[in-house]
Protein backbone atom coordinates (compact mmCIF):
# COMPACT_ATOMS: atom_id res chain seq x y z
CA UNK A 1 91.07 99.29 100.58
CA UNK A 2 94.41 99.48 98.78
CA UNK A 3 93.90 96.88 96.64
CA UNK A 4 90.40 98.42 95.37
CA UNK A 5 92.30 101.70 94.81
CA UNK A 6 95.35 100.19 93.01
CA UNK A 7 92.61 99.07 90.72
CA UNK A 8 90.83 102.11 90.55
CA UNK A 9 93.46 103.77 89.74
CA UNK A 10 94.37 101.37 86.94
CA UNK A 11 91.26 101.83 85.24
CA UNK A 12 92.51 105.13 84.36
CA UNK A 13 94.16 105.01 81.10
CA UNK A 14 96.98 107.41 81.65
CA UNK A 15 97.95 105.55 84.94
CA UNK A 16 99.89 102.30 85.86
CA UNK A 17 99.56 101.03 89.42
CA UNK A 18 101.49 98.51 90.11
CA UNK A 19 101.17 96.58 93.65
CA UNK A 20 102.95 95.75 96.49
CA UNK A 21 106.44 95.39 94.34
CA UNK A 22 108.26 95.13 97.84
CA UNK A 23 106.34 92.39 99.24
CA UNK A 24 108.81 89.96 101.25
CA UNK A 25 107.00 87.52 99.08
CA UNK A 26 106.74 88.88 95.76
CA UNK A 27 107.25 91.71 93.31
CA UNK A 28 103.96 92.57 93.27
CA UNK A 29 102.85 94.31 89.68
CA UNK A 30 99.40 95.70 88.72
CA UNK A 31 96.72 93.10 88.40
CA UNK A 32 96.70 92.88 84.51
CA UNK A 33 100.44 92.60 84.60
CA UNK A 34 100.39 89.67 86.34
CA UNK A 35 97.62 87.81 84.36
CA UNK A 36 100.19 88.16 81.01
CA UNK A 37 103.23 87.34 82.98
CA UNK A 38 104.62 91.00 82.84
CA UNK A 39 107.69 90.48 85.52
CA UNK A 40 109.78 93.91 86.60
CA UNK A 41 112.40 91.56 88.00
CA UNK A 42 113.66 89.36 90.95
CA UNK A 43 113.33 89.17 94.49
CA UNK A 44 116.90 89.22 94.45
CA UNK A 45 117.30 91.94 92.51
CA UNK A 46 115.08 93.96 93.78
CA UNK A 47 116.51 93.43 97.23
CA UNK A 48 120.29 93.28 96.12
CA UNK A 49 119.83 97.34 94.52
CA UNK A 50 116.30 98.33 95.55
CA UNK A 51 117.35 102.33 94.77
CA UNK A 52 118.10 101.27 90.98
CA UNK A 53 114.97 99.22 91.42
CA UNK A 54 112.91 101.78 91.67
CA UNK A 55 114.63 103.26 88.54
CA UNK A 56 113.29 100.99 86.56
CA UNK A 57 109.67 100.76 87.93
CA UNK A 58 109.63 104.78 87.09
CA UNK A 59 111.11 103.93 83.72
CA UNK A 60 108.78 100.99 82.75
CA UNK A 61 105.56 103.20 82.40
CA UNK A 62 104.17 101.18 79.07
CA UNK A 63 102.96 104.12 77.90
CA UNK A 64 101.33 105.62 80.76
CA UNK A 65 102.00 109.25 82.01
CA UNK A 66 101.66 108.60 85.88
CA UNK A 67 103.63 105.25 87.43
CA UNK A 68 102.91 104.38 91.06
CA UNK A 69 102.64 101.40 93.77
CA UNK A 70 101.60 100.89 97.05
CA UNK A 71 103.74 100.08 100.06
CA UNK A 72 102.61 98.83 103.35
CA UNK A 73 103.86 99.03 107.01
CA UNK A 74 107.29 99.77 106.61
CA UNK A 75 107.94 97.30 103.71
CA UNK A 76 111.78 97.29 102.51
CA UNK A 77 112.99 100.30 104.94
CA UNK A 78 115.50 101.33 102.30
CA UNK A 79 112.76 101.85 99.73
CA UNK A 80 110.44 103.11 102.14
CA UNK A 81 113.21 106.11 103.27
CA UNK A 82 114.07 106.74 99.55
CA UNK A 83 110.50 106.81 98.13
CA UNK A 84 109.21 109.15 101.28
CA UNK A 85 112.08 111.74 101.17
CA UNK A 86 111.97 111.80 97.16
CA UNK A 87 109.92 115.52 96.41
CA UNK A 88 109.42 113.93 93.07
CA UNK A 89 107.20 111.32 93.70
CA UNK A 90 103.26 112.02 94.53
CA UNK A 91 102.50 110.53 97.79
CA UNK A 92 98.82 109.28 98.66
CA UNK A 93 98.38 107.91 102.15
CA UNK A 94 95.80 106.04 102.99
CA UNK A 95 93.90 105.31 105.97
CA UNK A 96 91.08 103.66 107.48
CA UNK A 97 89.10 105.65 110.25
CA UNK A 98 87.65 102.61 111.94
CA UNK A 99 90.51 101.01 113.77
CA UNK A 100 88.93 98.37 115.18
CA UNK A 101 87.81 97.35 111.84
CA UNK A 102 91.67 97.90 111.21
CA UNK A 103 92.86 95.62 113.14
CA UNK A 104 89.98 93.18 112.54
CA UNK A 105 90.68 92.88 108.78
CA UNK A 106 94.31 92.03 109.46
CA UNK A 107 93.36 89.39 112.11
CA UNK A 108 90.76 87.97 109.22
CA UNK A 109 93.38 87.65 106.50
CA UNK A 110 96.01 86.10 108.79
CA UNK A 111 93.84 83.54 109.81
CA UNK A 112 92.33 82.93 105.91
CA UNK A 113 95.09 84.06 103.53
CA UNK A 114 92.61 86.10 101.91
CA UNK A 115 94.30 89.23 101.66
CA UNK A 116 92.25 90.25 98.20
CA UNK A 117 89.37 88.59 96.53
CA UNK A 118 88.32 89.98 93.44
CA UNK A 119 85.17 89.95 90.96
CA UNK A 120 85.78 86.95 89.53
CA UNK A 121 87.50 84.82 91.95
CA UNK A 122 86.33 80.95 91.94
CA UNK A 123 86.16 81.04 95.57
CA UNK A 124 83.83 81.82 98.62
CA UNK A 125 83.63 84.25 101.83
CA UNK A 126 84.42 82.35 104.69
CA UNK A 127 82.44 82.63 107.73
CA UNK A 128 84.87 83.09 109.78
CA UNK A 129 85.33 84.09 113.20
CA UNK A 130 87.97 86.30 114.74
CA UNK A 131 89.12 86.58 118.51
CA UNK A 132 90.27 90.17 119.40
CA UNK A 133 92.70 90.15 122.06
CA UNK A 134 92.25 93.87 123.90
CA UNK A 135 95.78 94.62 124.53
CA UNK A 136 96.92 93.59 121.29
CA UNK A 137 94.05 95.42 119.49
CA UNK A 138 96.00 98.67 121.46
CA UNK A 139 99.25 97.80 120.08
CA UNK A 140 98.43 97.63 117.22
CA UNK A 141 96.56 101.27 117.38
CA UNK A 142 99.40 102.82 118.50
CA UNK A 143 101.78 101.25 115.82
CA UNK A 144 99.77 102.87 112.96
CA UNK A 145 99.32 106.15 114.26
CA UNK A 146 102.87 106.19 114.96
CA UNK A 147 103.63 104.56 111.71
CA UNK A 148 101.32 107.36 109.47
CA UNK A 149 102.39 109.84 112.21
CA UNK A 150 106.07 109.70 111.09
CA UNK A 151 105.14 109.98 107.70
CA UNK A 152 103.49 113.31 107.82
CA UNK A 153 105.52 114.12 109.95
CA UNK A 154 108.39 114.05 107.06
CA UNK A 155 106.19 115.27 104.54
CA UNK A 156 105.74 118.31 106.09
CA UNK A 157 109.42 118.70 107.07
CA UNK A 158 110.25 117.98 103.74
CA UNK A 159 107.40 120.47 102.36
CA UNK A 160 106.04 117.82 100.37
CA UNK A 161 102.25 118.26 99.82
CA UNK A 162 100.62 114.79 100.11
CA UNK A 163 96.76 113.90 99.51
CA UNK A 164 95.14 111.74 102.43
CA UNK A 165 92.15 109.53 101.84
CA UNK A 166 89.90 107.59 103.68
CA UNK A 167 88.83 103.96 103.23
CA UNK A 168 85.48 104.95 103.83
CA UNK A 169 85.41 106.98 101.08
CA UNK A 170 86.65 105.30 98.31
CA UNK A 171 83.30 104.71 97.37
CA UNK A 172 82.45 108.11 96.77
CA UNK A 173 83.21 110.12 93.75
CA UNK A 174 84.41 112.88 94.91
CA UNK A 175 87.28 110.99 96.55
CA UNK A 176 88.16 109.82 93.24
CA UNK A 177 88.44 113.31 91.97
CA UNK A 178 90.64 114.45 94.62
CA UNK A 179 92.87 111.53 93.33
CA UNK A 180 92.99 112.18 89.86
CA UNK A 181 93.19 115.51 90.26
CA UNK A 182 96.52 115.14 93.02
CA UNK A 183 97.87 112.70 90.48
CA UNK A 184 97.67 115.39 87.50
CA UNK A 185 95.85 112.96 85.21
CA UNK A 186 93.17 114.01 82.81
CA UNK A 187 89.17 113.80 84.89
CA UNK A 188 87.23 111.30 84.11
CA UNK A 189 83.92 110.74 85.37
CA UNK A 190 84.45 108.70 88.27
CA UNK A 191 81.85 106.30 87.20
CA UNK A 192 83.77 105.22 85.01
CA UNK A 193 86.43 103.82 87.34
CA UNK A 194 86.06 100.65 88.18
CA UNK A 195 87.34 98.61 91.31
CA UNK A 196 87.40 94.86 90.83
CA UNK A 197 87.52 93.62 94.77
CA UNK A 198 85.15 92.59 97.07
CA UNK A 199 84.47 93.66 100.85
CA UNK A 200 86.16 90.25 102.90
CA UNK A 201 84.01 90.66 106.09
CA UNK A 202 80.32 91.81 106.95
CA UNK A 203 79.90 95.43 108.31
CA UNK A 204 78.93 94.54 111.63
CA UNK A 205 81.46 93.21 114.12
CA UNK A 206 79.27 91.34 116.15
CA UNK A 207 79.44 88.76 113.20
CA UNK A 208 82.82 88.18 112.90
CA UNK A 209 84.18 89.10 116.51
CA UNK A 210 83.85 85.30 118.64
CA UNK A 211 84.57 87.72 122.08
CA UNK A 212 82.64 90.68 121.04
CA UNK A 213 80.71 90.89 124.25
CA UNK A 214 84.23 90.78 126.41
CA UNK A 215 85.74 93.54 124.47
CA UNK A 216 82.55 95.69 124.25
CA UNK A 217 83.24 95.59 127.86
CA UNK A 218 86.65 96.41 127.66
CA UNK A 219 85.88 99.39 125.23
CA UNK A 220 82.53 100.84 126.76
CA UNK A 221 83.41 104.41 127.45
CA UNK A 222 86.20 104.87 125.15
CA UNK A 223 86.09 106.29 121.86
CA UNK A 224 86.45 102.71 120.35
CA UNK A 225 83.31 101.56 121.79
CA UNK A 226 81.33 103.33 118.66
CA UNK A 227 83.90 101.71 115.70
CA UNK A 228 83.36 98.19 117.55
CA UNK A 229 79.32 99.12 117.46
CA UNK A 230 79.65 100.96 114.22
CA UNK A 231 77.84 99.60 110.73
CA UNK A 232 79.56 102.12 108.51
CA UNK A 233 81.97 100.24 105.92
């Protein structure tokens, strides 16, 4: 879901979203940055003075009023601390309220590489099919609710006001008008925002989970049982 909302966001003329700059991997700029071979800098750069990184991200706007990325899971702790405690800098947090389908979507792309697929990617959906080991599955629920529980947690210390949104809703317009209007940007009509990804894995579990039976079992009576069973995106 971030990726389709980096883009959405994008689409917006008055806003530059860049990606995940502090990827281990990569400095991750906005989509149409990376097609002209826009570059923000080095790994090593980045990682030698990631505070005077950031600097320059905020400064290299292109012409665009509101500057932003995405970071995920506690990537780069020193930008992480820096960008959370920092009063000037808009914060949306993003979650998914299906955390079986969570933790199902990581297991997918580990095992693929498919992380994103957009529009007009050459390649095809794998049929492929996950196994969901129970305990892990828990430990990985309690990570991100600690994870986006710390976060609030300092935004509301901190006073910061922060806008919260829903992978399930990024579909739906009015979503998209909470965002612009958070971000301060001029409203659009939100059909005219465009995402450019596509959904990695059917809605249903059943078709992707090998052991969905076994943990079905494990789940019946908990409050997981309905996201394993559920069809919603």
């Amino acid at each position: 879901g971030s990726n389709y909302l980096c883009a959405v966001l994008n689409s917006h003329p008055e806003i530059l979203c860049h990606h995940e700059i502090f990827n281990p991997h990569v400095v991750g700029v906005a989509r149409h940055l990376q097609i002209s071979g826009f570059q923000l800098g080095t790994i090593e750069e980045r990682d030698r003075e990631p505070v005077s990184f950031l600097q320059r991200v905020w400064q290299t706007g292109m012409g665009h009023r509101c500057i932003g990325f995405k970071l995920c899971w506690r990537q780069h702790e020193v930008a992480f601390r820096t960008v959370l405690a920092d009063r000037g800098v808009r914060k949306i947090v993003l979650k998914r309220r299906n955390r079986v389908k969570t933790f199902v979507s990581l297991l997918r792309a580990r095992q693929t590489g498919e992380w994103v697929l957009y529009d007009d990617a050459a390649i095809a959906l794998q049929n492929v099919r996950i196994h969901v080991d129970y305990p892990e599955l828990l430990s990985n629920i309690e990570f991100n609710e600690q994870y986006y529980a710390e976060i609030e947690f300092t935004l509301a210390q901190t006073g910061q006001t922060s806008l919260t949104l829903f992978y399930e809703d990024l579909l739906a317009e009015p979503a998209l008008v909470r965002g612009l209007e958070f971000l301060g940007v001029s409203p659009l009509d939100p059909a005219s925002l465009q995402g450019c990804t596509r959904k990695l894995a059917p809605r249903s579990l059943r078709d992707v989970v090998s052991n969905f039976d076994e943990l079905s079992s494990a789940l019946q009576g908990s409050p997981l049982e309905d996201e394993l069973h559920s069809l919603e995106l």
